[in-house]
Protein backbone atom coordinates (compact mmCIF):
# COMPACT_ATOMS: atom_id res chain seq x y z
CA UNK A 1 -100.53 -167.69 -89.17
CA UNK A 2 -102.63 -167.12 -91.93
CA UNK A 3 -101.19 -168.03 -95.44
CA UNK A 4 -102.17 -164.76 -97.12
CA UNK A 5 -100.81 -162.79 -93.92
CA UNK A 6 -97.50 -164.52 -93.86
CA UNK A 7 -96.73 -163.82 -97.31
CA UNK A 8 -97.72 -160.04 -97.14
CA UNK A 9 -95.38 -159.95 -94.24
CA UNK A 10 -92.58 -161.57 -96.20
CA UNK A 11 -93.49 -158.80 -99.04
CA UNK A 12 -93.20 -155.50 -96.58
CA UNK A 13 -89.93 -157.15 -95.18
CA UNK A 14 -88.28 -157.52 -98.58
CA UNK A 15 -89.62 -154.14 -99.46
CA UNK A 16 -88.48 -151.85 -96.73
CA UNK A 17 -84.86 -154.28 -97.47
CA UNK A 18 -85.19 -153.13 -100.55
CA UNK A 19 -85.50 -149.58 -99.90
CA UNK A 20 -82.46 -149.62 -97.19
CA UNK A 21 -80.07 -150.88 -99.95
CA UNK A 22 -81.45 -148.42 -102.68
CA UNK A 23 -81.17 -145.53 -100.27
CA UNK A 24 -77.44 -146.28 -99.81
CA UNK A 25 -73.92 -146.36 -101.90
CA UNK A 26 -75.50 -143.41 -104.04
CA UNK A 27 -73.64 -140.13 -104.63
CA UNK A 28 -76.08 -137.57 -103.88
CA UNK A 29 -76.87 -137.45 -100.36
CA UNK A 30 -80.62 -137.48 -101.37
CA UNK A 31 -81.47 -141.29 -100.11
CA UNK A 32 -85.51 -140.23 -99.87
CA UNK A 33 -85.59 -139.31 -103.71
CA UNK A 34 -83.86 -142.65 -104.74
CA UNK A 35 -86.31 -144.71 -102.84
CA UNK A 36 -89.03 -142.35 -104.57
CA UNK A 37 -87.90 -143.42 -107.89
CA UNK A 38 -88.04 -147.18 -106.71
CA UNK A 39 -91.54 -147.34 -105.65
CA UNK A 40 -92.74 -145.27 -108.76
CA UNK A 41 -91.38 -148.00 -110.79
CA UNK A 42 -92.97 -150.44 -108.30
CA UNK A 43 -96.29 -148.46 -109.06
CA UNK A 44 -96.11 -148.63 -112.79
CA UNK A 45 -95.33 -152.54 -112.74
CA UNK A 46 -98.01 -153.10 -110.26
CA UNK A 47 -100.65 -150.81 -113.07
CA UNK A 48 -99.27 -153.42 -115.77
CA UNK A 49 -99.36 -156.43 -113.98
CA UNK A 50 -103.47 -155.62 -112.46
CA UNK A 51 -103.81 -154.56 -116.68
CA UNK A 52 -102.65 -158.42 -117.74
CA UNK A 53 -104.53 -160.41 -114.38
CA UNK A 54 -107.69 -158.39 -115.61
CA UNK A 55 -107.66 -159.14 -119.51
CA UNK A 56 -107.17 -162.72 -117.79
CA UNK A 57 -110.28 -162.78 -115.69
CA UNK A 58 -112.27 -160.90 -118.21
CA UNK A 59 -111.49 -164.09 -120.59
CA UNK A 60 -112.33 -166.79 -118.01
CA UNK A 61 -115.28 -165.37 -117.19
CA UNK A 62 -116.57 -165.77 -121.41
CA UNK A 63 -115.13 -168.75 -120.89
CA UNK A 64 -117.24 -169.73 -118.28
CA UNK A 65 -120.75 -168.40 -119.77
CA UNK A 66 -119.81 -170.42 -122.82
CA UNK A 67 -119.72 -173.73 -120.93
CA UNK A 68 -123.33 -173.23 -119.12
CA UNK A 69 -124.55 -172.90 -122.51
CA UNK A 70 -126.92 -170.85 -121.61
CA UNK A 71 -127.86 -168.06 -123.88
CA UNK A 72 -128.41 -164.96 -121.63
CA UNK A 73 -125.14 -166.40 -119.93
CA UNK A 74 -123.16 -166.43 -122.78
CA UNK A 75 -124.60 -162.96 -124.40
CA UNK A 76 -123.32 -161.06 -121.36
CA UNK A 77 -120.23 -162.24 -120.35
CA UNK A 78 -118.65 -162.46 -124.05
CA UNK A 79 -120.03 -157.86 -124.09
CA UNK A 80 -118.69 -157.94 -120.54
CA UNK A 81 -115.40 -159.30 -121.63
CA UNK A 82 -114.80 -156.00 -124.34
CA UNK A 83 -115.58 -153.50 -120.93
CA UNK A 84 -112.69 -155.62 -118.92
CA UNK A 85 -110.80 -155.29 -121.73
CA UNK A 86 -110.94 -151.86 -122.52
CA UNK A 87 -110.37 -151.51 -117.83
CA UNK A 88 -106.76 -153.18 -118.69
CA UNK A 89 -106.02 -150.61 -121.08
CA UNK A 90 -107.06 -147.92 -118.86
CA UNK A 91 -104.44 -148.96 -116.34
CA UNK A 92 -101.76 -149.59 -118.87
CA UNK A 93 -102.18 -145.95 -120.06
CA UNK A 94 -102.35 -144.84 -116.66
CA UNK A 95 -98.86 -146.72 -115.99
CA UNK A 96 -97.44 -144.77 -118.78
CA UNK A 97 -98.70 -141.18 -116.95
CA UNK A 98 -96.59 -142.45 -113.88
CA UNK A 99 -93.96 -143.81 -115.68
CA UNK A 100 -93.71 -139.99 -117.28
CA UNK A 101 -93.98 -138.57 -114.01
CA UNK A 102 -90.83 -141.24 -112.73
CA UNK A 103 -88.70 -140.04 -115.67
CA UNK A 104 -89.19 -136.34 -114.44
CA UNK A 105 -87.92 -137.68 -110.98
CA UNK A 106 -84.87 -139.04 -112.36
CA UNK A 107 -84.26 -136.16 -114.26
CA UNK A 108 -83.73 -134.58 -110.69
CA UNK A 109 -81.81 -137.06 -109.57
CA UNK A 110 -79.20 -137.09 -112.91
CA UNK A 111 -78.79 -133.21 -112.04
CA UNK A 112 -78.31 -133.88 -108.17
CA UNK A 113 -75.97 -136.41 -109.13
CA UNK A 114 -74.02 -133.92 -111.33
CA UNK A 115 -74.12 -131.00 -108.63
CA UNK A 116 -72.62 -133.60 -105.77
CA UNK A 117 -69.62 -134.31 -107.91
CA UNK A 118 -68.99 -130.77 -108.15
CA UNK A 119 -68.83 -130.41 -104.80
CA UNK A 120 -66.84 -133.36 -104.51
CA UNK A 121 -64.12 -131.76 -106.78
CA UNK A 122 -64.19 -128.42 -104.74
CA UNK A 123 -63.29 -130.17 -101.79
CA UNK A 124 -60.74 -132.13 -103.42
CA UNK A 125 -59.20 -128.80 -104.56
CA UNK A 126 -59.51 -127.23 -101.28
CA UNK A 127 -57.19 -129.82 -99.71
CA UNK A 128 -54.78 -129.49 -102.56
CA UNK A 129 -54.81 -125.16 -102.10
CA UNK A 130 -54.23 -126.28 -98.20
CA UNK A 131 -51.32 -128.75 -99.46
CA UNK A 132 -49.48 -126.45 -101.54
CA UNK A 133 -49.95 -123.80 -99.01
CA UNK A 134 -47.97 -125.81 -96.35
CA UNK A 135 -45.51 -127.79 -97.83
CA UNK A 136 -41.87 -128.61 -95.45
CA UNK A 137 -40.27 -126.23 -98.19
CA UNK A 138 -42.29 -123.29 -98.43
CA UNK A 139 -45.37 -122.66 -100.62
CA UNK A 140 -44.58 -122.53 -104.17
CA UNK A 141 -46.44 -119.52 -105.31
CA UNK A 142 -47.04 -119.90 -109.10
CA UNK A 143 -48.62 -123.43 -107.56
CA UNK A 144 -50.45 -121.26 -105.23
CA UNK A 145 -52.34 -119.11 -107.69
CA UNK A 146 -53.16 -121.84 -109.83
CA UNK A 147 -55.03 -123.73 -107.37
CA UNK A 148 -56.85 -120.65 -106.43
CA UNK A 149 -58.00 -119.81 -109.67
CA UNK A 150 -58.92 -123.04 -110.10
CA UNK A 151 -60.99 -123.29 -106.78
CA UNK A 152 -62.29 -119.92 -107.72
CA UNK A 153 -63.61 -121.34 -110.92
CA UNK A 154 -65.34 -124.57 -109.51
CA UNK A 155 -66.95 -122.21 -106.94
CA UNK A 156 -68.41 -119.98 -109.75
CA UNK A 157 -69.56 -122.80 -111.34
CA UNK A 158 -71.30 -124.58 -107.87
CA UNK A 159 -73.13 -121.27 -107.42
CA UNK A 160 -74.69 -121.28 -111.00
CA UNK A 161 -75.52 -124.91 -111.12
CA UNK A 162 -76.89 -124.53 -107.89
CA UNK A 163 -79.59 -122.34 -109.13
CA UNK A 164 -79.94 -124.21 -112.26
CA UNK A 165 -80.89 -126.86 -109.87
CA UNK A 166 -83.74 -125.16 -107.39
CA UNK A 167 -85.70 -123.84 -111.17
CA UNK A 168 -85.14 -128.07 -112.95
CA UNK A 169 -86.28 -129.34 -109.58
CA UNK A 170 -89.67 -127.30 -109.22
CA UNK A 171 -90.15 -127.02 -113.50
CA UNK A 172 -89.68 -130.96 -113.53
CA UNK A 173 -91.68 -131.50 -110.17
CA UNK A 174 -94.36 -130.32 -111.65
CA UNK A 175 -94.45 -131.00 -115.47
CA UNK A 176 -94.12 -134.89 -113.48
CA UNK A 177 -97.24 -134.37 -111.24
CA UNK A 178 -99.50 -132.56 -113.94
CA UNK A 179 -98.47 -135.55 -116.36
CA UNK A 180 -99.46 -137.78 -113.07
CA UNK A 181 -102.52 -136.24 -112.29
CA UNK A 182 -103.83 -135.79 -115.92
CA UNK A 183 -103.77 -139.69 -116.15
CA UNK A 184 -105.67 -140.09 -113.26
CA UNK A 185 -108.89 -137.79 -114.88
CA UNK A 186 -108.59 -139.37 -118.05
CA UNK A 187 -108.97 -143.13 -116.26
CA UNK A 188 -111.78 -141.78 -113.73
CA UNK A 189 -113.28 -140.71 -117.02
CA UNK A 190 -112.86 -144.22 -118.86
CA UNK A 191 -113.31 -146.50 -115.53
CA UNK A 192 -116.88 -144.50 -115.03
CA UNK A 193 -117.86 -145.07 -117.93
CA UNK A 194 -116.82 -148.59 -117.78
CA UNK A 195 -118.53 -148.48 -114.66
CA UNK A 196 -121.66 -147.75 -115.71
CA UNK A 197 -122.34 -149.48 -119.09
CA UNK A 198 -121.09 -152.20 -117.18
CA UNK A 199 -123.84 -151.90 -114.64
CA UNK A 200 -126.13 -151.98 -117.73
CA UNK A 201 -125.51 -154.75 -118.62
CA UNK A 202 -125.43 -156.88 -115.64
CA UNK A 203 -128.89 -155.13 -115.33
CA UNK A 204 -129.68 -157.19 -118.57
CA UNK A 205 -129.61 -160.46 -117.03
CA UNK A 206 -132.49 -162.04 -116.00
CA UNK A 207 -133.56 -162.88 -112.06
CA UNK A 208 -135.40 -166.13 -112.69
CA UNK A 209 -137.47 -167.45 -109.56
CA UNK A 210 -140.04 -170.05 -108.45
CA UNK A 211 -139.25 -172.30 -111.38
CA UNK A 212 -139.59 -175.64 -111.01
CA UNK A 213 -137.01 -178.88 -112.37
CA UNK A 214 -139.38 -179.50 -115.04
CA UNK A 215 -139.71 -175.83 -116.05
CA UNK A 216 -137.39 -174.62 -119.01
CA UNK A 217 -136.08 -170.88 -118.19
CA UNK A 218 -137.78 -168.40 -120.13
CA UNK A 219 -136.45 -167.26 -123.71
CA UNK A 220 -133.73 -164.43 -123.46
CA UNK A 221 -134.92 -161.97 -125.12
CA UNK A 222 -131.98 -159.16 -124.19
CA UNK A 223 -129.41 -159.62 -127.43
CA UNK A 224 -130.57 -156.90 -129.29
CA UNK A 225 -130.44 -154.76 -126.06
CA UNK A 226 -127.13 -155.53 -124.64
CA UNK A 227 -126.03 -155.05 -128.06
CA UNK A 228 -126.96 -151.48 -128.36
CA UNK A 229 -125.23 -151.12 -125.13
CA UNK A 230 -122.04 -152.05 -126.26
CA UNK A 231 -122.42 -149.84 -128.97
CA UNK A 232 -123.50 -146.86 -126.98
CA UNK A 233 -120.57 -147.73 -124.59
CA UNK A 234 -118.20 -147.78 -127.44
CA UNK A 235 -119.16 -144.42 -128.65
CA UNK A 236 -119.00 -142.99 -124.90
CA UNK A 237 -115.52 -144.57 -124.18
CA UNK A 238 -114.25 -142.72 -127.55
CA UNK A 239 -115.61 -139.32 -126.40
CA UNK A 240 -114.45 -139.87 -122.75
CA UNK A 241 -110.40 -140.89 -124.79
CA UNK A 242 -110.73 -137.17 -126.60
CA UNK A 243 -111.96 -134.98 -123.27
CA UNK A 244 -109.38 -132.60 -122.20
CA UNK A 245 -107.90 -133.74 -119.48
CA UNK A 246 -106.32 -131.04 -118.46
CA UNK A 247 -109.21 -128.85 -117.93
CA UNK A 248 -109.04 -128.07 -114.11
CA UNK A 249 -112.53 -128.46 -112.26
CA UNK A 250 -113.83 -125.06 -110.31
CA UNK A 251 -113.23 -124.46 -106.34
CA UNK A 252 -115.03 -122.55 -104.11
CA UNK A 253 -111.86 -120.62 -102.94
CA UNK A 254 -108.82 -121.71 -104.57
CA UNK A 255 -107.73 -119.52 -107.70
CA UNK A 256 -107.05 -121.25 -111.13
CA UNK A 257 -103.49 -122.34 -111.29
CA UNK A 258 -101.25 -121.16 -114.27
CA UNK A 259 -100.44 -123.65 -117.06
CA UNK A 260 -97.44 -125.40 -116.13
CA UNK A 261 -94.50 -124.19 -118.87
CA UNK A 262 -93.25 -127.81 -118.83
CA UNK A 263 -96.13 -129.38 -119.00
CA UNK A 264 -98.64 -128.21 -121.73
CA UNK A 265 -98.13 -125.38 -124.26
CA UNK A 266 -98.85 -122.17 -123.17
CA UNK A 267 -102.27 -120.96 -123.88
CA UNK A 268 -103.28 -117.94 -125.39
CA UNK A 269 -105.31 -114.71 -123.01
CA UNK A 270 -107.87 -114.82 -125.54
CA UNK A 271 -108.60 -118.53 -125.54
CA UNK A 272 -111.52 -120.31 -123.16
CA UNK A 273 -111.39 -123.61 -122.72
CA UNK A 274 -114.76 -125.38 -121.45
CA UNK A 275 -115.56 -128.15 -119.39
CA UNK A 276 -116.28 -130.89 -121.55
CA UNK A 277 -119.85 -130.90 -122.99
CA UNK A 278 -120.57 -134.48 -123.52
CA UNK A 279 -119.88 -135.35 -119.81
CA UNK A 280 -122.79 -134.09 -118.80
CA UNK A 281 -123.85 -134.07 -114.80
CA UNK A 282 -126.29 -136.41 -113.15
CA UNK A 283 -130.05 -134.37 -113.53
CA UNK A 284 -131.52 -133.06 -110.45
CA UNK A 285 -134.69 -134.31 -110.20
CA UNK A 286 -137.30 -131.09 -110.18
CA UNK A 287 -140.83 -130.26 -110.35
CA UNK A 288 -142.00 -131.37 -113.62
CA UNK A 289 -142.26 -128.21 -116.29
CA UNK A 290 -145.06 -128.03 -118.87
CA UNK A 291 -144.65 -128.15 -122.54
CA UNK A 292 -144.74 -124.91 -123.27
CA UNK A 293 -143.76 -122.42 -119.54
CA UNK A 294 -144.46 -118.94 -119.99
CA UNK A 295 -141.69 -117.35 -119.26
CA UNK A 296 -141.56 -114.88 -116.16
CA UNK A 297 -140.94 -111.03 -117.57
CA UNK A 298 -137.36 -110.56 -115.49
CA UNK A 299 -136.84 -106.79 -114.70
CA UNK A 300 -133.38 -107.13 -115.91
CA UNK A 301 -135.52 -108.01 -119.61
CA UNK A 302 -136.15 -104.77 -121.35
CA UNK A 303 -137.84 -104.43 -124.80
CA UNK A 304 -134.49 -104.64 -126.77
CA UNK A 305 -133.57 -108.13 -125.39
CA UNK A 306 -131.09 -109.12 -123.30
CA UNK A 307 -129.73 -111.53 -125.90
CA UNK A 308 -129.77 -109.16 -128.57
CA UNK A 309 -127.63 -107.17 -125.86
CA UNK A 310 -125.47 -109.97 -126.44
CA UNK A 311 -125.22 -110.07 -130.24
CA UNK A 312 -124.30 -106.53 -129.89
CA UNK A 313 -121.50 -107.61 -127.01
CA UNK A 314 -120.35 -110.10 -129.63
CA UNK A 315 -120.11 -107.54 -132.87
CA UNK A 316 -117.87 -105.09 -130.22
CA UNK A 317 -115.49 -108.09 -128.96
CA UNK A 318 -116.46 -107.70 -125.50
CA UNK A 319 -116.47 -111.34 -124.79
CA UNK A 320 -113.77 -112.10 -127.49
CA UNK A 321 -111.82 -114.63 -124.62
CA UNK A 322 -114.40 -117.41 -125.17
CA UNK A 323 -113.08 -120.01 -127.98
CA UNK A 324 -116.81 -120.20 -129.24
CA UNK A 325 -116.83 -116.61 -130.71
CA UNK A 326 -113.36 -117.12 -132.24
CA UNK A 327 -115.46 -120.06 -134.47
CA UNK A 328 -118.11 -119.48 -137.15
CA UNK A 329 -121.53 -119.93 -135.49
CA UNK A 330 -123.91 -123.22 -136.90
CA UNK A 331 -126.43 -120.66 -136.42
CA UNK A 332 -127.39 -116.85 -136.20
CA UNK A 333 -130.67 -115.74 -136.05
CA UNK A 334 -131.66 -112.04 -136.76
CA UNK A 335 -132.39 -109.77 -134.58
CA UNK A 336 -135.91 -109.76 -132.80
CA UNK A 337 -138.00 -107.42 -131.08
CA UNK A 338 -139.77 -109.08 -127.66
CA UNK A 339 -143.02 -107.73 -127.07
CA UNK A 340 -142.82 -107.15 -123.49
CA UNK A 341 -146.63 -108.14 -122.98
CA UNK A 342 -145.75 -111.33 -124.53
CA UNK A 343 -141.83 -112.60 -123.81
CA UNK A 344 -140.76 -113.98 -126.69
CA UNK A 345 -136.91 -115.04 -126.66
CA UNK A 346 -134.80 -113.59 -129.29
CA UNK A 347 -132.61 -115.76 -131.31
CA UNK A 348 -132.98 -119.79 -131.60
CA UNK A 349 -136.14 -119.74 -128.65
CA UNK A 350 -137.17 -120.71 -125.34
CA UNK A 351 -135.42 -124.19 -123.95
CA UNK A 352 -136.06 -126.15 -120.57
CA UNK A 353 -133.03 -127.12 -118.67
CA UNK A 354 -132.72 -131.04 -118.55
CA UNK A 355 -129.11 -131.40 -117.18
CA UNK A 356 -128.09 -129.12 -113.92
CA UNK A 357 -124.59 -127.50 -114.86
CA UNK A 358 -122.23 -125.86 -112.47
CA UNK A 359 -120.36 -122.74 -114.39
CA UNK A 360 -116.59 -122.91 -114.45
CA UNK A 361 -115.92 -119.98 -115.60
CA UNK A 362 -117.58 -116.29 -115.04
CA UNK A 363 -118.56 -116.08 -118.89
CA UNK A 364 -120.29 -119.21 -118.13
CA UNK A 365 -124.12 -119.63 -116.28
CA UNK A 366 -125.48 -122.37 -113.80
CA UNK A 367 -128.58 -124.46 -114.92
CA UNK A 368 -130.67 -126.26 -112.58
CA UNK A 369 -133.45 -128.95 -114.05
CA UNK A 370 -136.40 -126.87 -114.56
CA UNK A 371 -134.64 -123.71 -116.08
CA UNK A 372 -135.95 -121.54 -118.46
CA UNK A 373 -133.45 -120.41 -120.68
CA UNK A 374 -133.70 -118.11 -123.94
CA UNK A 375 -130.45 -118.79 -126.16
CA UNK A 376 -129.68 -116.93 -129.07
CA UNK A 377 -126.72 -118.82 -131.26
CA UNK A 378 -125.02 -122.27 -131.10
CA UNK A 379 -121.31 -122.72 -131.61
CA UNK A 380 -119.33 -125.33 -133.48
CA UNK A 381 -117.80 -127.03 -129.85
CA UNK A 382 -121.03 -127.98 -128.61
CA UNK A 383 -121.78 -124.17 -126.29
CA UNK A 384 -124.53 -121.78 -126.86
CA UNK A 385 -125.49 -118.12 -125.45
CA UNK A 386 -128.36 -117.28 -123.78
CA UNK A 387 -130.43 -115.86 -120.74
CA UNK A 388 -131.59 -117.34 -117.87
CA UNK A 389 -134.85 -116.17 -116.39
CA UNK A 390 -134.18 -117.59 -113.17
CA UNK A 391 -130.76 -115.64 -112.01
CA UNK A 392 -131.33 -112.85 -114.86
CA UNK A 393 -127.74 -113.57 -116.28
CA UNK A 394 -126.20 -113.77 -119.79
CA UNK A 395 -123.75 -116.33 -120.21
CA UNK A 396 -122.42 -119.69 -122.49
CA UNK A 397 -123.68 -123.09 -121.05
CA UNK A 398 -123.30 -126.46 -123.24
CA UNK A 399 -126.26 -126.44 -125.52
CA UNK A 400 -127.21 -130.58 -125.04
CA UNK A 401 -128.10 -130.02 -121.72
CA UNK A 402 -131.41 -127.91 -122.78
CA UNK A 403 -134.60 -129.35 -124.68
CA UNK A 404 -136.14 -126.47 -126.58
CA UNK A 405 -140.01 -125.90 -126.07
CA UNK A 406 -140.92 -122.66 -127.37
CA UNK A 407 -139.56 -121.31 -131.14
CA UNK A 408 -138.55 -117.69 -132.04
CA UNK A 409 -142.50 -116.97 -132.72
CA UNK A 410 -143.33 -118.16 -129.32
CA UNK A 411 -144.83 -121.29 -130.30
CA UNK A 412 -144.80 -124.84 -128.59
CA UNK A 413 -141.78 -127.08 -130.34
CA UNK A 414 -142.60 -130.75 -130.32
CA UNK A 415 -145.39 -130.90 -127.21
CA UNK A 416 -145.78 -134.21 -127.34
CA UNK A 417 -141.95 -134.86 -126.61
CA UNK A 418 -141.78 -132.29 -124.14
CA UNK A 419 -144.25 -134.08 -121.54
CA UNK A 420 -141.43 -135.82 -119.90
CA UNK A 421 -140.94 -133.85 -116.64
CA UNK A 422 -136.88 -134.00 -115.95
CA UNK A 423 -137.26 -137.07 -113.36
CA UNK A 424 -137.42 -139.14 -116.03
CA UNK A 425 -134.53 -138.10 -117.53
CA UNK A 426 -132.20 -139.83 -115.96
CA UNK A 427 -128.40 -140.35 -116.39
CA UNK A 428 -126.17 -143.06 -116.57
CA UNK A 429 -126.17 -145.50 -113.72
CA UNK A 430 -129.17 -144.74 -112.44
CA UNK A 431 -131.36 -148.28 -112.68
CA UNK A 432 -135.35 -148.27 -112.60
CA UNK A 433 -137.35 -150.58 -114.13
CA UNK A 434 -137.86 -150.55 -117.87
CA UNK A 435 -136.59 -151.36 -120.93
CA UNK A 436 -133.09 -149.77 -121.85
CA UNK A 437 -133.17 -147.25 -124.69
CA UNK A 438 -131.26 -143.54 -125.35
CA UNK A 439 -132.56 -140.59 -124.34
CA UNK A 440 -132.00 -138.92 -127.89
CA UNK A 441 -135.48 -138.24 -128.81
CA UNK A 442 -136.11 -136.68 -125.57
CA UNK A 443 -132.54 -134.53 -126.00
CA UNK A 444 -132.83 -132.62 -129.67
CA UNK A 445 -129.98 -129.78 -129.12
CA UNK A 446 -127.37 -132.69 -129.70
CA UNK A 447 -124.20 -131.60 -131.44
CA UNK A 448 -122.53 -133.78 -134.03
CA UNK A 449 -119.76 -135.97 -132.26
CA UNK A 450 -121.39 -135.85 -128.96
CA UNK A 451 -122.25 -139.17 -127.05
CA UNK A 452 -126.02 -138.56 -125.93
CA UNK A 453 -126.93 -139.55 -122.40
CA UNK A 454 -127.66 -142.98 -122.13
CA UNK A 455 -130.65 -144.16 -119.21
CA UNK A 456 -133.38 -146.41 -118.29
CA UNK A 457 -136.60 -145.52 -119.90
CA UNK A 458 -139.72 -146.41 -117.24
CA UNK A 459 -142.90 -148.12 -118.58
């Protein structure tokens, strides 16, 4: 038998041992929700031990470029050992979701526990009312009534703890999960970006071929590169540490759940909370737009402007639920009257879509690469208003994932800039061939905070 077989074989044996012993000589007759609590421990020591055998690897692995001594060797496994590093404390975090998630468990289990010794004692004082009640000498009847009242009690008390017990065991069921599953966003979150940074890097090392003995390798030239990686994947891991986590993503058929009470504080009717803006979706390559589109007259458009329609929404609270309006806007243009001969947007101008974005909410709109959008204010978390002249709808959508090309006078902004078509933005992980760079001078609407998209730029 194979080595590695055998001792996996050993390892289920001692396990499901393990879990026959733990299920037993308990006093709640729950033996399932014992072992539960066993292998959720087993899961969190597994998270910690793959956290410590990864920091490990990542080290070996410097250790290793070091001792080829070779420059483009070293340079990328000492920035690949930070990205391991930072992986290890992704899974000790996550440990500490399901370790919060085991201690709801055994909350259940401390109550069940409780309940099964109450019905322990009314069953002991059921045999004593049945004792008294038959005794050689004739019930004693002061004896009697006392036992009854007593039974009476501990039956009062079984019925209320009993219900006590069905609202702890769904509340802590699923303040546990939600604490579960919220880990498991936030270290999708971090491990993609880990991911892909990661995958820039690698990207950075050099394929050398048909080189002969006497041949030196060719100069690495990559430091400065691989450095601004790191950084950029520093900055990226920080915003991906502060998304909400919570924030559900959008079904086709399945409702919004409530907040869970246990779980998170409750939130208030008149609060919206967005998807986060700086994780941005992969672009959807499209036919290539010009610098400056003119914009299709919608029949929904009429002279007054549907985004001035929307100022107007804004001054009478109608969309008072979105968090943006509750904040002071970074910018409010006046009013302005669109020709209709001529569209001109009203507000902060015309912008091309460069990011697709799929609306979670019905305040907010879908972009596809290639939309035209007219937006009339920016808010302080990164969201913006504006009209789509593709589905004719008002809406918020996050404002980084639009370039602008047209101003409030209807002139071209920046045409030089805005001759990339949107296959050449691309998003992280994507490799082509090229020299690595940001895509912030292609991506102006930035907000303060926000990690730009980070890609491949072609030559």
């Amino acid at each position: 038998m194979d080595p590695t077989t055998h001792t996996r074989s050993l390892s289920h044996l001692a396990q499901g041992l393990r879990r026959t012993v733990i299920s037993s000589g308990r006093v709640s007759d729950n033996p399932h929700l014992n072992v539960l609590i066993q292998e959720e421990k087993d899961v969190v020591t597994a998270l910690q031990e793959i956290a410590r055998e990864k920091a490990e690897a990542g080290n070996y692995l410097t250790k290793w470029g070091a001792h080829e001594a070779e420059e483009d060797l070293v340079d990328i496994t000492a920035k690949l050992q930070q990205l391991y590093e930072k992986f290890s404390e992704v899974q000790i975090v996550l440990a500490e979701h399901h370790n919060t998630y085991r201690s709801h468990l055994k909350s259940i289990k401390q109550t069940e526990d409780s309940f099964a010794k109450l019905l322990k004692h009314q069953h002991t004082l059921e045999e004593k009312l049945e004792s008294l009640q038959h005794k050689r000498h004739g019930p004693d009847p002061r004896a009697v009534d006392a036992a009854r009242s007593e039974l009476a009690q501990a039956e009062a008390e079984i019925v209320s703890k009993s219900a006590e017990l069905r609202s702890l065991k769904r509340a802590a069921l699923r303040a546990g999960l939600d604490a579960q599953f919220d880990g498991m966003v936030e270290a999708a979150n971090k491990l993609s970006v880990i991911g892909n940074f990661g995958k820039h890097l690698s990207a950075q090392i050099p394929l050398v071929s048909h080189v002969k003995d006497s041949e030196p390798l060719p100069a690495y030239q990559n430091t400065v590169t691989t450095s601004q990686i790191l950084n950029d994947f520093q900055h990226a891991y920080a915003s991906a540490n502060q998304s909400n986590a919570s924030t559900l993503l959008p079904y086709l058929s399945v409702p919004a759940p409530t907040p869970s009470p246990q779980a998170t504080p409750a939130t208030p009717q008149t609060q919206h909370i967005p998807l986060p803006v700086p994780s941005l979706p992969r672009p959807v390559p499209a036919t290539p737009v010009e610098p400056a589109p003119a914009p299709i007259p919608s029949p929904q458009l009429q002279p007054s402007g549907p985004l001035n329609k929307i100022q107007q929404q804004l001054k009478e609270g109608e969309l008072g639920r979105h968090a943006s309006l509750v904040k002071k806007p970074v910018v409010k243009i006046p009013e302005i009257k669109i020709d209709t001969a001529k569209p001109v947007a009203a507000g902060l101008g015309l912008f091309v879509v460069c990011f697709a974005f799929k609306p979670g909410r019905e305040d907010e709109i879908g972009l596809e690469v290639g939309d035209v959008i007219a937006a009339t204010e920016t808010f302080e978390d990164g969201w913006a208003c504006g009209f789509s002249y593709r589905t004719g709808i008002t809406g918020f959508f996050p404002f980084n994932a639009v370039i602008a090309v047209v101003d409030e006078m209807g002139k071209p902004v920046s045409p030089a800039q805005n001759q990339r078509s949107p296959e050449d933005l691309l998003a992280v992980g994507d490799i082509s061939k090229g020299d690595y760079g940001l895509i912030r001078e292609t991506v102006q609407s930035l907000v303060d905070g926000h990690v730009p998209a980070v890609g491949m730029k072609e030559v």
